[in-house]
Protein backbone atom coordinates (compact mmCIF):
# COMPACT_ATOMS: atom_id res chain seq x y z
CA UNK A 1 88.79 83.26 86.24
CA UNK A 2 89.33 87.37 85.05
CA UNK A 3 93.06 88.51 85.06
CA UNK A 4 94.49 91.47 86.10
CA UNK A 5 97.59 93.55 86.42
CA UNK A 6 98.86 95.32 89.40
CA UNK A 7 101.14 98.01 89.25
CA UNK A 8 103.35 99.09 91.85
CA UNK A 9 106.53 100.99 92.02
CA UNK A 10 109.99 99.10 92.91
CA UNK A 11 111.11 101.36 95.87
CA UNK A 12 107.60 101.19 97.66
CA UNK A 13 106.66 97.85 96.99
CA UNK A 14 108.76 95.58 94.61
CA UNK A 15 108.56 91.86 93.71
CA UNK A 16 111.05 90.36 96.07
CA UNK A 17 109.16 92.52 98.78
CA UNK A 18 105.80 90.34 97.64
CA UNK A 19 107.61 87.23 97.52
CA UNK A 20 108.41 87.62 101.06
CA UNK A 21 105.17 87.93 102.55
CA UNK A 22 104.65 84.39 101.44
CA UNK A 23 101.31 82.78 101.11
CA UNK A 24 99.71 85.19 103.52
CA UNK A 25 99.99 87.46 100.86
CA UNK A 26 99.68 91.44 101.48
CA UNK A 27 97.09 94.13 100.68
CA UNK A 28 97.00 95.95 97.65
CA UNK A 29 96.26 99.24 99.81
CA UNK A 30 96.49 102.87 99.41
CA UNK A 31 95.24 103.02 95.67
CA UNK A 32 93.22 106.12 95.46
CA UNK A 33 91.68 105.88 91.76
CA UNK A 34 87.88 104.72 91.77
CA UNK A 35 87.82 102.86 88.57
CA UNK A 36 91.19 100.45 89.72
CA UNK A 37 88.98 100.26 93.63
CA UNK A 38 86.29 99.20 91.18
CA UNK A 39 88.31 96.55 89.51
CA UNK A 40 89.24 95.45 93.04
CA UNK A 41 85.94 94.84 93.98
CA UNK A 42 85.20 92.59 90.77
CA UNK A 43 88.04 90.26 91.64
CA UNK A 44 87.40 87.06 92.90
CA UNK A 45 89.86 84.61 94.60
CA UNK A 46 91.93 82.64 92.73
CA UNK A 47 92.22 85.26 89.86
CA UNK A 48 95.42 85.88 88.60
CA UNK A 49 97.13 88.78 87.89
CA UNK A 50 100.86 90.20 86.72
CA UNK A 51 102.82 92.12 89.16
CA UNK A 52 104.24 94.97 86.99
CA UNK A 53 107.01 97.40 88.26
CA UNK A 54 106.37 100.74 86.79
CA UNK A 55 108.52 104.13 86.63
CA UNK A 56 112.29 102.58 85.52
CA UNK A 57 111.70 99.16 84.95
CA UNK A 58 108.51 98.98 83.42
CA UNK A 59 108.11 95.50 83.21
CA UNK A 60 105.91 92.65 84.51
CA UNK A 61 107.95 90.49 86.96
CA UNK A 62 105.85 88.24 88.74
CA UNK A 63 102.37 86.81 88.56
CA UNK A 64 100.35 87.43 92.11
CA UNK A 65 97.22 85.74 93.32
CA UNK A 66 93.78 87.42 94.24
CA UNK A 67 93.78 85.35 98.07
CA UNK A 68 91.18 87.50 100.10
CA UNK A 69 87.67 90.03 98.23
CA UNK A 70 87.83 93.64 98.13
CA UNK A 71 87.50 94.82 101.96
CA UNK A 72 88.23 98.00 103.82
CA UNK A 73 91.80 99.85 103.36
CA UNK A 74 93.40 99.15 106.56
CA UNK A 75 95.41 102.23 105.51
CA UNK A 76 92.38 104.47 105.57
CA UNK A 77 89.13 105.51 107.86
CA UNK A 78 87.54 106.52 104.59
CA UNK A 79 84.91 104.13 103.44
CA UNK A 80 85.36 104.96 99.82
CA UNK A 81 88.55 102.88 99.52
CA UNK A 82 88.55 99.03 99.42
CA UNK A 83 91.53 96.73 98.33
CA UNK A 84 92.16 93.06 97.64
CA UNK A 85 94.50 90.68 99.65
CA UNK A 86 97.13 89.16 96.98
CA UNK A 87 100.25 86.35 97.80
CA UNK A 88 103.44 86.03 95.06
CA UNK A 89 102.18 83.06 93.09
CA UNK A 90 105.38 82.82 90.45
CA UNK A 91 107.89 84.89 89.17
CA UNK A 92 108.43 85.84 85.37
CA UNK A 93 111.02 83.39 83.97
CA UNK A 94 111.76 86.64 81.63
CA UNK A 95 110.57 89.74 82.46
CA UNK A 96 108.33 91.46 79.87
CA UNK A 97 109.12 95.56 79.11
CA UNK A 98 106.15 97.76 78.49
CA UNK A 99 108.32 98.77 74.76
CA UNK A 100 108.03 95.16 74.32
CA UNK A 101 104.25 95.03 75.21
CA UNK A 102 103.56 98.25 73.23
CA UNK A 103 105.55 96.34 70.05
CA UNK A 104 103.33 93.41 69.93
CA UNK A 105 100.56 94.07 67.52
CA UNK A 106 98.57 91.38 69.64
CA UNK A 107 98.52 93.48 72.97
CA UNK A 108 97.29 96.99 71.26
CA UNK A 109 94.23 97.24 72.66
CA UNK A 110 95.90 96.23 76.33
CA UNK A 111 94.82 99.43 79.21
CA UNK A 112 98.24 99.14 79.80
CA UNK A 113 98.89 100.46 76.10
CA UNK A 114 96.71 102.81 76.33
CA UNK A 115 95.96 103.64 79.78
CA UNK A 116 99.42 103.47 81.24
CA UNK A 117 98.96 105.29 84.66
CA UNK A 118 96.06 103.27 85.84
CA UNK A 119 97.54 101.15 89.05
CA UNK A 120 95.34 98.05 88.60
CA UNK A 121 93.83 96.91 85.45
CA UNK A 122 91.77 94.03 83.67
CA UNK A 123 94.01 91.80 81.03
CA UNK A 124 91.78 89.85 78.56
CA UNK A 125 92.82 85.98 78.45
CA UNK A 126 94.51 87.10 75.12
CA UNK A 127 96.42 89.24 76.45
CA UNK A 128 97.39 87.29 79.45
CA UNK A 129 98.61 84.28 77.30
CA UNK A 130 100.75 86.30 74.87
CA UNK A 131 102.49 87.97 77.83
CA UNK A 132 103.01 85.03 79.47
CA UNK A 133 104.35 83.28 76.11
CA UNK A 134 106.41 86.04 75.76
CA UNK A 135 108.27 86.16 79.32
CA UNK A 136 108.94 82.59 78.87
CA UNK A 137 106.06 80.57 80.44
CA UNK A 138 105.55 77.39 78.05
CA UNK A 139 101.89 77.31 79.42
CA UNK A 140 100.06 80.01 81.16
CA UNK A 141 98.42 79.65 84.38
């Protein structure tokens, strides 16, 4: 299983909008950056990723599933873009701020440290436990 993140601002798309879409999940269209299309397309289903709310918040708030392979951008005619299908798999008991992500010696090296406007990025099983330990999740998933 490979982690991820997905980024996504609150008045477009926010966590409760995710949530409600249920287990047929939604797709992660419209992103327009080749290297997060290129993460797309090396995500597999069943890996996990956070579901982080960027511009004010800044924090990651849920934890989504990958449910459908890159495919087409329904959004799009051009054949360049290609998205995943996700579905709301569990919310953050605590949500986790980027200052508190950028504080942790541990998550340094994260992209989202150091390449903060990328919309979707890989998280190294490292980093995936530590921010799940530190939003309140006694075991990761």
């Amino acid at each position: 299983m490979a982690y991820w993140l997905f980024k996504s601002e609150p008045t477009s798309w926010s966590w409760e909008m995710q949530k409600k879409k249920g287990d047929k999940g939604q797709e992660w269209d419209g992103v327009r950056n080749y290297q997060a299309r290129n993460n797309m397309r090396e995500m597999k289903v069943g890996d996990l990723g956070f579901f982080y709310h960027s511009v004010k918040e800044t924090s990651v708030v849920g934890i989504v599933e990958v449910i459908a392979p890159a495919h087409p951008d329904s959004t799009t005619d051009d054949p360049r873009w290609e998205c995943v299908d996700i579905r709301a798999f569990q919310d953050m008991p605590k949500p986790v701020s980027l200052d508190e992500i950028k504080a942790n010696p541990k998550l340094k090296d994260m992209v989202l440290v150091n390449n903060s406007r990328l919309s979707v990025q890989p998280v190294s099983e490292m980093e995936w436990k530590e921010i799940c330990r530190m939003g309140g999740l006694d075991k990761a998933p």
